[in-house]
Structures are given as structure tokens and as C-alpha cells.
N, C-alpha and C. Protein backbone atom coordinates (compact mmCIF):
# COMPACT_ATOMS: atom_id res chain seq x y z
N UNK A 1 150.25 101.70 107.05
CA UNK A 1 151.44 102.45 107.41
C UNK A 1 152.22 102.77 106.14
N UNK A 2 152.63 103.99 106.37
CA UNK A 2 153.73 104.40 104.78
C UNK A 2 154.89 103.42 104.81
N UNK A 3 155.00 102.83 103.48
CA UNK A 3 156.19 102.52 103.05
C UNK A 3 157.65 102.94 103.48
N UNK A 4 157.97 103.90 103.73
CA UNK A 4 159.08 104.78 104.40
C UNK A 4 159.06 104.49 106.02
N UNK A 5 158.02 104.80 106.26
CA UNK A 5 158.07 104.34 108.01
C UNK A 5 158.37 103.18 108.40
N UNK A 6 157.82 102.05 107.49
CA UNK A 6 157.44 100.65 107.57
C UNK A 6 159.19 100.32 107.51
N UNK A 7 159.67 100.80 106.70
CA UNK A 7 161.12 100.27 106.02
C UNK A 7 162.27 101.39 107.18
N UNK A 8 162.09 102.03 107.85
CA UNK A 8 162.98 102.67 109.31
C UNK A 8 162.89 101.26 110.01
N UNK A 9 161.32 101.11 110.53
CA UNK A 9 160.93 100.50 111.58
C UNK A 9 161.90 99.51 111.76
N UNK A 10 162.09 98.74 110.41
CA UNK A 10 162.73 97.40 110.58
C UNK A 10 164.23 97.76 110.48
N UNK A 11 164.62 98.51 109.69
CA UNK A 11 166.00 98.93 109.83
C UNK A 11 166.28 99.12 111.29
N UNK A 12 165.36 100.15 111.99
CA UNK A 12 165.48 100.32 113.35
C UNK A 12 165.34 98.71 113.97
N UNK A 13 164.75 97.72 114.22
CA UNK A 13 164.72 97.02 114.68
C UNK A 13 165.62 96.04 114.60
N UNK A 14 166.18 95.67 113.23
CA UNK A 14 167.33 94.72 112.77
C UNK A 14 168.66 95.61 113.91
N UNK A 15 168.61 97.07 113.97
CA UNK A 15 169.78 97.86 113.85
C UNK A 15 170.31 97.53 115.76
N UNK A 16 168.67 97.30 116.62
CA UNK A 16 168.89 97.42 117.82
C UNK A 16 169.44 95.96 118.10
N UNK A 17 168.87 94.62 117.79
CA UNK A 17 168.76 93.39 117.88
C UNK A 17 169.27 92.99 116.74
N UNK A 18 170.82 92.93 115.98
CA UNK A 18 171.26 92.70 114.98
C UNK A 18 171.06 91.04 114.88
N UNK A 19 171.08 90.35 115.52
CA UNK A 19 171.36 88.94 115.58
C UNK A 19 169.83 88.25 115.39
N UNK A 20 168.79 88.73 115.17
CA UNK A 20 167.64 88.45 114.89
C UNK A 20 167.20 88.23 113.29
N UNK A 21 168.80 88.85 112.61
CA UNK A 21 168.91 88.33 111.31
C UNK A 21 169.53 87.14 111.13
N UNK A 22 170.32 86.71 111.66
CA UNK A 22 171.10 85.12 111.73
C UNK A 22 171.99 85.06 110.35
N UNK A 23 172.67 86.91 110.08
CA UNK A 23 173.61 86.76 109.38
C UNK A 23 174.92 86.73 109.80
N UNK A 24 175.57 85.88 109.14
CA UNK A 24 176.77 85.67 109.41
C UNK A 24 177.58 86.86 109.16
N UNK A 25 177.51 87.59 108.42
CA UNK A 25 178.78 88.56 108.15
C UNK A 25 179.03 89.63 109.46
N UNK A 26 178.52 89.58 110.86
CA UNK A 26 179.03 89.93 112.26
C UNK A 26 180.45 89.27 112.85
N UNK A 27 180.86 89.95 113.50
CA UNK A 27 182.04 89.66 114.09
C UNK A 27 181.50 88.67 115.60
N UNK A 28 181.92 88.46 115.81
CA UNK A 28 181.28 87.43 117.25
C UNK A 28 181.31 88.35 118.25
N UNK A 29 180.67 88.58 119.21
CA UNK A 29 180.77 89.00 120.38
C UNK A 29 182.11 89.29 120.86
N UNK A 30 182.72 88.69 121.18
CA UNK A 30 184.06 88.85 122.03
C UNK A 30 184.85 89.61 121.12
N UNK A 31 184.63 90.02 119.63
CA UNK A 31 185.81 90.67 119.16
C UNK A 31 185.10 92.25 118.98
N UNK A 32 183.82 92.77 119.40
CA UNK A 32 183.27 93.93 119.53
C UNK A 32 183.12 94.72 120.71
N UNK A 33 183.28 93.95 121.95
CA UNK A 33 182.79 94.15 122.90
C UNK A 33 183.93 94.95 123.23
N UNK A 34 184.87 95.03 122.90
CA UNK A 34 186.09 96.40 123.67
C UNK A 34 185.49 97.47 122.98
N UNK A 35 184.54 97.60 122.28
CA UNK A 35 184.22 98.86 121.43
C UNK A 35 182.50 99.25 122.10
N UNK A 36 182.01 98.76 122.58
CA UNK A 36 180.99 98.58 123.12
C UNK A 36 180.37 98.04 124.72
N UNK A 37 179.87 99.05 125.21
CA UNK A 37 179.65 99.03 126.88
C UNK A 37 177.94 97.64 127.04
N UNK A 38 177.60 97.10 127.52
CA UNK A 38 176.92 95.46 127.23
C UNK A 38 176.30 95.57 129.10
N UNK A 39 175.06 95.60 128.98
CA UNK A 39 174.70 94.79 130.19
C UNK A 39 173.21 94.51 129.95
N UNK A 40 172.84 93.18 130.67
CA UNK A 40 171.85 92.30 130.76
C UNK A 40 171.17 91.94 132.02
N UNK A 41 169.84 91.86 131.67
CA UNK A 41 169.18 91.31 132.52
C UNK A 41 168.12 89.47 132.45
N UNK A 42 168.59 88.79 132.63
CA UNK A 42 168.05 87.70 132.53
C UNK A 42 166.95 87.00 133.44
N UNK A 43 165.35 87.88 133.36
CA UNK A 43 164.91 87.26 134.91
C UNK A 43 163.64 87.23 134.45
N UNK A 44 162.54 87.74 134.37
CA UNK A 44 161.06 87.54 134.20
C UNK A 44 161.36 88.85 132.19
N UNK A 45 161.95 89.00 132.40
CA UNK A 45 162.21 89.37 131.07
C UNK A 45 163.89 89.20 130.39
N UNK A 46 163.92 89.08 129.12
CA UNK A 46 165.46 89.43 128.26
C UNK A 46 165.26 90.74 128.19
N UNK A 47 166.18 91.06 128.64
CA UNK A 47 166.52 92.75 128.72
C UNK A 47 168.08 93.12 128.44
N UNK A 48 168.34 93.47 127.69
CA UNK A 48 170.00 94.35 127.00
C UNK A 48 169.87 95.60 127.07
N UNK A 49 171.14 96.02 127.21
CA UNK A 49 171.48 97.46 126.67
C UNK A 49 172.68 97.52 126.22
N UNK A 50 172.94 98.06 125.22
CA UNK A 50 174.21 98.71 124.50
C UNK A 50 174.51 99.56 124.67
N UNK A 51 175.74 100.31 124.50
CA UNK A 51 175.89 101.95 124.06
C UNK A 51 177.66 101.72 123.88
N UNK A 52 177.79 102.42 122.60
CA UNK A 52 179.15 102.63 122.17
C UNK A 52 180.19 103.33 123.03
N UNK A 53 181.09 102.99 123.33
CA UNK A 53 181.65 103.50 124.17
C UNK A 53 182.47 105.08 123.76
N UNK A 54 182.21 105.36 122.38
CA UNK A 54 182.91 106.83 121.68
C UNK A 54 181.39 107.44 121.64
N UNK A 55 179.72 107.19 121.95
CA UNK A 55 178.85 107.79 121.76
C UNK A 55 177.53 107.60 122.63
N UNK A 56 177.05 108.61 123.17
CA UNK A 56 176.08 108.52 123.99
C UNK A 56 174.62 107.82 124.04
N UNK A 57 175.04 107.09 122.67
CA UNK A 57 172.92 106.47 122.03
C UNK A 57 173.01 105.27 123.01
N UNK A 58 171.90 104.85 123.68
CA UNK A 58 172.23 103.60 124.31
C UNK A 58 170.81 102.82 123.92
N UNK A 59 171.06 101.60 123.54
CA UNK A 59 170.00 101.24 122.73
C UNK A 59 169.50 99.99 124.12
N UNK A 60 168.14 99.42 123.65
CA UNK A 60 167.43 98.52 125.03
C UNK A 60 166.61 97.82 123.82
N UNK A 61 167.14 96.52 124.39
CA UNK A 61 166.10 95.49 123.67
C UNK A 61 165.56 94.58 124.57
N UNK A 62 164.24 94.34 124.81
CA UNK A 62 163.48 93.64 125.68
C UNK A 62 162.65 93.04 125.23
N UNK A 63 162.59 91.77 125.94
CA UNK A 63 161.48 90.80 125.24
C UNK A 63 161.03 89.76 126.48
N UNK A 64 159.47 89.43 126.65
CA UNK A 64 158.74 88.79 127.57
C UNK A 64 157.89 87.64 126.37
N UNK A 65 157.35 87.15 127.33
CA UNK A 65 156.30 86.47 126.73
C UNK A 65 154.76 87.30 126.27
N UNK A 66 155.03 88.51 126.68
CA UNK A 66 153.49 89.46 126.19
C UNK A 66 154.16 90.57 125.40
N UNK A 67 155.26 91.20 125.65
CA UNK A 67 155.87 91.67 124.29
C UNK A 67 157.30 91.28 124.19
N UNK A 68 157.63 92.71 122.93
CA UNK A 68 158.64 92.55 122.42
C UNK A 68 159.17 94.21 122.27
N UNK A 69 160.44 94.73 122.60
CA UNK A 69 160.29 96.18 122.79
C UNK A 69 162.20 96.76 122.22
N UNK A 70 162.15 97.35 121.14
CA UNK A 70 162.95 97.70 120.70
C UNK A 70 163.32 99.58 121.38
N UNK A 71 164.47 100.02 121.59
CA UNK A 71 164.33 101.52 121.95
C UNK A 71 165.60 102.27 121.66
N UNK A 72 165.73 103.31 121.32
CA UNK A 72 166.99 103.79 121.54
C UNK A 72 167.05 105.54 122.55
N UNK A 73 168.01 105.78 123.36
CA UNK A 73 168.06 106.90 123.64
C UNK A 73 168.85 107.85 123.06
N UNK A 74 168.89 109.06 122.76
CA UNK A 74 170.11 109.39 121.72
C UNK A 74 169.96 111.08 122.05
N UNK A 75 170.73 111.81 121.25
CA UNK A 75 170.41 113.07 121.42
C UNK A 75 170.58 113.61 119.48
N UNK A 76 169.18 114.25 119.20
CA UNK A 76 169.32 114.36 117.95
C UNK A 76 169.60 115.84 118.12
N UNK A 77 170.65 116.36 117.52
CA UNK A 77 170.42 118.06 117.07
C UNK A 77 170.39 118.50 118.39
N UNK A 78 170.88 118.18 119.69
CA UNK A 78 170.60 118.93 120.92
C UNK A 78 169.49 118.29 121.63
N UNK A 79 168.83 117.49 120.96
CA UNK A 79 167.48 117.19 122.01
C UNK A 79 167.69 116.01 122.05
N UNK A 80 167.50 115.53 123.09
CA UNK A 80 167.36 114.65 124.14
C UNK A 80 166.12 113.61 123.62
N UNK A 81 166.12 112.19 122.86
CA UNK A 81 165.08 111.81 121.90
C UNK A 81 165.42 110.35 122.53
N UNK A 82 164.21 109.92 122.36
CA UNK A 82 163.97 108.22 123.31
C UNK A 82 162.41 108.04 121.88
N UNK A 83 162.93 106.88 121.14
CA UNK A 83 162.43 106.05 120.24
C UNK A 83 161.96 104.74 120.84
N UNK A 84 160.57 104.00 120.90
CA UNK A 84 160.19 103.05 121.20
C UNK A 84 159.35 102.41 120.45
N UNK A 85 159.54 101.66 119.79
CA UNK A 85 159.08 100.84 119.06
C UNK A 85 158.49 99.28 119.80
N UNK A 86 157.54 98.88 120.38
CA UNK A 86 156.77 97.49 120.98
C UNK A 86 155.51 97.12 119.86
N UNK A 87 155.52 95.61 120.54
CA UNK A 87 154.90 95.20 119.92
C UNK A 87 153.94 94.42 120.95
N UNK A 88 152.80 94.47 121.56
CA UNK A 88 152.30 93.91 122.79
C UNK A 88 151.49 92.46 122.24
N UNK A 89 152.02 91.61 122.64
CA UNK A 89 151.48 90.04 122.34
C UNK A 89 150.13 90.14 122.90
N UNK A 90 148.69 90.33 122.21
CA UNK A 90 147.53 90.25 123.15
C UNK A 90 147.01 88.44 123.00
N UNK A 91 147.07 87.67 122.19
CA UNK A 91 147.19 86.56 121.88
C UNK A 91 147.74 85.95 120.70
N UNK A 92 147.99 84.92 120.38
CA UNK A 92 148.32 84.27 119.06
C UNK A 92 148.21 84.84 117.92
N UNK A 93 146.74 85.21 117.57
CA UNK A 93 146.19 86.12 116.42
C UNK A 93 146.11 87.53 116.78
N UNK A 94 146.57 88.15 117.68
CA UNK A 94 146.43 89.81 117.32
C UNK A 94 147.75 90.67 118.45
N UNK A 95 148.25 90.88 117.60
CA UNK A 95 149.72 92.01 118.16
C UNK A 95 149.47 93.56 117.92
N UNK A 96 149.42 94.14 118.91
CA UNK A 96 149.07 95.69 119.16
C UNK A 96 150.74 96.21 119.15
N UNK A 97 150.90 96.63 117.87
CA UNK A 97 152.00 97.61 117.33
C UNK A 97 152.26 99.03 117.31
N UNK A 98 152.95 99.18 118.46
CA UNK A 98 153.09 101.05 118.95
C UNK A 98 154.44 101.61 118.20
N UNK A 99 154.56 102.86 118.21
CA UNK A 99 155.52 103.22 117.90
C UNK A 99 155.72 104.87 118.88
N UNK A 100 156.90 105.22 119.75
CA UNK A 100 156.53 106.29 120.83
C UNK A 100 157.87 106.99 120.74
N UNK A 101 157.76 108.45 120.22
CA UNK A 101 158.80 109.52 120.35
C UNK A 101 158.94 110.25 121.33
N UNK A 102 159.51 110.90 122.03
CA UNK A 102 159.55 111.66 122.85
C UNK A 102 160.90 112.09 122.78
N UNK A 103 160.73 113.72 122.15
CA UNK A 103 161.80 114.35 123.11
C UNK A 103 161.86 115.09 123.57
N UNK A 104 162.93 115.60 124.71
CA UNK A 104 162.93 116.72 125.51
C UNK A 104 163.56 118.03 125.23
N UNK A 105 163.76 119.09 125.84
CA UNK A 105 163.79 120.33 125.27
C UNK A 105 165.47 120.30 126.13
N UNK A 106 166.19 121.23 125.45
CA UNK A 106 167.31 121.06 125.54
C UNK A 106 167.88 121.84 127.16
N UNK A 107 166.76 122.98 127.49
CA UNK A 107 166.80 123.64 128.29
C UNK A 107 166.48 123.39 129.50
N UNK A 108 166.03 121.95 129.86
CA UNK A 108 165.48 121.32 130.98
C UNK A 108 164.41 122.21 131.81
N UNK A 109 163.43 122.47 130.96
CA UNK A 109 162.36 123.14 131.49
C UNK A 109 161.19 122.33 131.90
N UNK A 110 161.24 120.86 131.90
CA UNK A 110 160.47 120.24 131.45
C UNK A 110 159.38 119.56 130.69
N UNK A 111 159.66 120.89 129.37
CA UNK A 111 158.87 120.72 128.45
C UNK A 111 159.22 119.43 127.38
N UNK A 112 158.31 118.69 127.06
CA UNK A 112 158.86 118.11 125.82
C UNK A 112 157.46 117.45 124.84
N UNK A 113 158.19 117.06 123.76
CA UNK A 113 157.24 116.58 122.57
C UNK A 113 156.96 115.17 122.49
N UNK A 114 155.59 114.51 122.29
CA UNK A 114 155.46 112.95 122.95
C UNK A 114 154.38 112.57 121.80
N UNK A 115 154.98 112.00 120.81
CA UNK A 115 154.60 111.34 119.61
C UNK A 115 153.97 110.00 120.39
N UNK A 116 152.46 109.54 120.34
CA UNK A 116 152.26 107.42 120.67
C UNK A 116 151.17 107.59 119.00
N UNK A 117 152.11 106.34 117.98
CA UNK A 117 152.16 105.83 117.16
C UNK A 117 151.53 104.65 117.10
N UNK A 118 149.69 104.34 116.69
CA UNK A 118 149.80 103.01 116.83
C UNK A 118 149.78 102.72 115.32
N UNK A 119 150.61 101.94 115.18
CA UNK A 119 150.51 101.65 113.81
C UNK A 119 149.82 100.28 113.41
N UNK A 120 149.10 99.50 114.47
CA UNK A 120 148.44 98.61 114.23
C UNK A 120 146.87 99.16 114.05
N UNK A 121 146.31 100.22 114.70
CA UNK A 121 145.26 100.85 114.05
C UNK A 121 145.37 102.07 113.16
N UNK A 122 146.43 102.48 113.33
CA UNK A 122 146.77 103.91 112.23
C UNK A 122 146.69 105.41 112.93
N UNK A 123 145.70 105.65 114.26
CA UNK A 123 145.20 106.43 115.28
C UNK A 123 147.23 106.86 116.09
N UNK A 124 147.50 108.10 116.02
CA UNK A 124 148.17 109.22 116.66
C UNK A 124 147.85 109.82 117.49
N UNK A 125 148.89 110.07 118.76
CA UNK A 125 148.16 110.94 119.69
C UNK A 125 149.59 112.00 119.87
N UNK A 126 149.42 113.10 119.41
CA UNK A 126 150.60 114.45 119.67
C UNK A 126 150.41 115.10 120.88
N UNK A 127 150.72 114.90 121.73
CA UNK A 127 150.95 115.45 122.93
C UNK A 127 149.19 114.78 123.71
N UNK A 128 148.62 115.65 123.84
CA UNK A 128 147.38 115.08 124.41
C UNK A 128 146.45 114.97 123.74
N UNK A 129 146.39 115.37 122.12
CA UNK A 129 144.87 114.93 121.03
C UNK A 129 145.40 114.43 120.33
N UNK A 130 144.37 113.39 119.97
CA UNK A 130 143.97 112.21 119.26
C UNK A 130 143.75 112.78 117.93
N UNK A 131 144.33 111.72 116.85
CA UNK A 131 144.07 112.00 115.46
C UNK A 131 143.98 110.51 115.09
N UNK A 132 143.07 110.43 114.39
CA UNK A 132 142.40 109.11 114.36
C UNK A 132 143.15 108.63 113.19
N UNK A 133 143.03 109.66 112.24
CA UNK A 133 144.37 109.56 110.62
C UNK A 133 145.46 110.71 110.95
N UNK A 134 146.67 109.94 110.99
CA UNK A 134 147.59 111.16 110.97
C UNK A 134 148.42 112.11 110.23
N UNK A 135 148.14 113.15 110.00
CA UNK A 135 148.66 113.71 108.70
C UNK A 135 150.12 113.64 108.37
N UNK A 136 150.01 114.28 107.06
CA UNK A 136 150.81 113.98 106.39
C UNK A 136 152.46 114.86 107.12
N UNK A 137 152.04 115.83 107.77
CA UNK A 137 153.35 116.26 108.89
C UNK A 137 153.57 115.32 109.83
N UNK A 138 152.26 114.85 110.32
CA UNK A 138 153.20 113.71 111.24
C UNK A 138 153.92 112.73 110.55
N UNK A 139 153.66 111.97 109.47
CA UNK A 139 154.07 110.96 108.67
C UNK A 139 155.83 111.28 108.64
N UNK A 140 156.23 112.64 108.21
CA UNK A 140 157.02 113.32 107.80
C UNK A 140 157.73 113.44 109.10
N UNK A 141 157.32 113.99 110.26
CA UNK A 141 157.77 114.54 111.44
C UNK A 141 158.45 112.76 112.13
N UNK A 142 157.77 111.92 111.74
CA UNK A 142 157.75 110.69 112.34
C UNK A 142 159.36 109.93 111.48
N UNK A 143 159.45 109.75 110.00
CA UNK A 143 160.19 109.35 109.38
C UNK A 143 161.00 109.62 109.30
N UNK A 144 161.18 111.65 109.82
CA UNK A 144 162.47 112.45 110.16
C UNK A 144 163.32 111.88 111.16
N UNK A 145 162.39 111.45 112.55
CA UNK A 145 163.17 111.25 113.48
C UNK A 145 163.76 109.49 113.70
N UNK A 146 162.95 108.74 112.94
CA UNK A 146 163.24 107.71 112.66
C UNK A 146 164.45 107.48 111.88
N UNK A 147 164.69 108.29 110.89
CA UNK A 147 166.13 108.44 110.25
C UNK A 147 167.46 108.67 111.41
N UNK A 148 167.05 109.66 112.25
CA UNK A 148 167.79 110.14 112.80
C UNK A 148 168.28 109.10 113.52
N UNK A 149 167.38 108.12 114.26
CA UNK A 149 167.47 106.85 115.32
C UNK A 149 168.47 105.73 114.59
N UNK A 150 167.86 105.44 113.10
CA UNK A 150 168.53 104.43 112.42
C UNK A 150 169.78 104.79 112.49
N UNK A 151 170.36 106.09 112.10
CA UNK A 151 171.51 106.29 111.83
C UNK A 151 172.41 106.36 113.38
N UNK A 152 171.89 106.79 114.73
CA UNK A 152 172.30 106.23 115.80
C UNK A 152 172.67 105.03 116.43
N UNK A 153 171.71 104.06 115.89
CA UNK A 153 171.98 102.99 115.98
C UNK A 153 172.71 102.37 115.22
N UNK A 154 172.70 102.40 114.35
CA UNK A 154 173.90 102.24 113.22
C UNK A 154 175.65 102.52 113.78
N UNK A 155 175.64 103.45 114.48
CA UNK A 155 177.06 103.99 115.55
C UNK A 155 176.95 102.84 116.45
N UNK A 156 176.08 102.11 116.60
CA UNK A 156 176.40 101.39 118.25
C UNK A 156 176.52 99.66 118.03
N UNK A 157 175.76 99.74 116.86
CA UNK A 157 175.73 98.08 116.74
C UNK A 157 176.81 98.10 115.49
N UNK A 158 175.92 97.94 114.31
CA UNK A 158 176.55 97.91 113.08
C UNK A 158 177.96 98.29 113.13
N UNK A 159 178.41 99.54 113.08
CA UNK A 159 179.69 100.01 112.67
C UNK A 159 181.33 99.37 113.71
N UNK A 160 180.09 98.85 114.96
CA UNK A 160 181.49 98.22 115.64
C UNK A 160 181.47 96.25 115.21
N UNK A 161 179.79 96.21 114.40
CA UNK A 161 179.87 94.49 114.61
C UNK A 161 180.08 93.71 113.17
N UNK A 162 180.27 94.69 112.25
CA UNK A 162 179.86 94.25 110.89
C UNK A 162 181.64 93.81 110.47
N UNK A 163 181.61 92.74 109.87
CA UNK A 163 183.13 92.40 109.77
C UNK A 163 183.43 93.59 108.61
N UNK A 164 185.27 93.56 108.60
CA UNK A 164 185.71 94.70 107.63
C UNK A 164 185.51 94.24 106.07
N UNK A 165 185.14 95.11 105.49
CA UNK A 165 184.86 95.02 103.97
C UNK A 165 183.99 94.72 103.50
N UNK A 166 182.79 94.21 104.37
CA UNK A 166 181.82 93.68 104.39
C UNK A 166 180.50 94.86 103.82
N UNK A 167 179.91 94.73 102.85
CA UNK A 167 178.77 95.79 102.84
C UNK A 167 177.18 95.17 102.59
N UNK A 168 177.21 93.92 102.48
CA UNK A 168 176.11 93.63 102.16
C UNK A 168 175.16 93.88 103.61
N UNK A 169 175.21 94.08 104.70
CA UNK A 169 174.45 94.62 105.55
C UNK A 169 173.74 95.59 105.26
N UNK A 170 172.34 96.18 105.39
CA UNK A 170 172.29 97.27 105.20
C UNK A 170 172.47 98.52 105.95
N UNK A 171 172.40 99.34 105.62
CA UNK A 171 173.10 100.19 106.98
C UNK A 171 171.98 101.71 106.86
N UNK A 172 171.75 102.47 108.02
CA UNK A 172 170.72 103.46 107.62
C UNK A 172 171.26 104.93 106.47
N UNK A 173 169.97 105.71 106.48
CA UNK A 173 170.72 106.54 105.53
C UNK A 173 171.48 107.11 105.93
């Protein structure tokens, strides 16, 4: 996987599930949460959702005992864009690592564009064909919208949880 993608991914992932860093420089829960809309599910899976209450991205973090599933919904530029990033536990030694774009067309025609990313074999599938290596536009097309996500998420977690003055977090571009 490119260097650039590799380094969203985790930005994206730190950005959805901030507390998976176990840094201290967050504000606690109770002093973010007037800035931020919060609901949970606690039952055959951990399941969250966020979404800022000044912005429409609503981010979902889920986790089972067979995966682990980072996402955000957002609207980039007019379109309607759902980022999924999982990681499927197949046993101890081997984790099947997806990465899945999709967005929709602004015009509700039902058309839309559906990026599945495996980045544990390297194999792309753009809409309905398979590319076994994916070029260098997808690489590009992929890192574009991944920017776009980081920096959404960045509005929903980060900017309401990071204490003031604080910069050593990193934050997207």
C-alpha cells in the first residue's frame, strides 16, 4: 500500500476512535459532549456514532470479536460520500483489510461511484471490474477522498475534544 494512503488510513482511524491513542491531551467526555450529538449500542457488538452538532459528517465506530470497522458519512463538494475502512478478524494470524468509498450523485438519480479497496491483497474493484493492481488514478482518486474524510473527521472529534492550546495531536491536512 502507498505510503500516503497508509498514513490517511490511520489518521482516519485515530480521527474516528480518538481514545485508541490513550493520549491525554483530550478533554474528558462530559466537557465535549454539548458540542457533539453521541449514541451507542452495547449488545453483540460496540457500536458509536458521533456527529457534530454545527456539521453533518457522522462518524460509526464498530467493533466485534470478528472485526473492527471505522466509517464516516459526510458530504464532500456536494456528494454524498460514506468511507469504510474494516478490518475482518479471519483468525489470530490473518486480518483481511478493506477499504470502501462510495459516493452518490448529488441529483438522486441513483447513480453512484463504489470504490472496494483491499489493501490486504492490493486487488480494486471500481464499480463492477476487478483490477488486480490498481493504478496510479486510483491511488490518487483514493488519497483525494481520504483527505477529504480526515479533514471531516477532524470537525467532529478532534476540534471539539482536543484541549485549548494544545497542538501536539495531529490533525488532518
Amino acid at each position: 500500500m502507498d505510503r500516503e494512503i497508509n498514513t490517511l488510513l490511520s489518521t482516519f482511524d485515530n480521527n474516528i476512535n480518538p481514545f485508541m491513542n490513550n493520549n491525554d491531551k483530550l478533554l474528558k467526555p462530559i466537557d465535549y459532549l454539548k458540542n457533539i450529538d453521541f449514541s451507542y449500542n452495547l449488545g453483540k457488538y460496540s457500536d458509536f456514532f458521533l456527529r457534530d452538532k454545527n456539521n453533518s459528517a457522522i462518524l460509526h465506530y464498530k467493533r466485534s470479536d470478528d472485526f473492527v470497522l471505522y466509517s464516516i458519512y459526510f458530504n464532500n463538494n456536494g456528494i454524498d460520500t460514506h468511507v469504510q475502512h474494516k478490518y475482518n478478524i479471519i483468525n489470530s494470524k490473518n486480518v483481511v483489510e478493506t477499504l470502501k468509498i462510495t459516493e452518490l450523485t448529488a441529483n438522486d438519480d441513483g447513480k453512484y461511484n463504489d470504490i472496494k479497496y483491499n489493501l490486504s491483497t492490493g486487488s480494486i474493484i471500481d464499480g463492477k471490474q476487478l483490477y488486480i493492481e490498481p493504478s496510479q488514478m486510483h491511488k490518487s482518486r483514493t488519497a483525494i477522498i481520504l483527505s477529504a474524510a480526515v479533514e471531516a473527521s477532524n470537525k467532529v472529534t478532534l476540534d471539539n475534544m482536543i484541549k485549548e492550546n494544545c497542538r501536539s495531536l495531529k490533525r488532518g491536512n
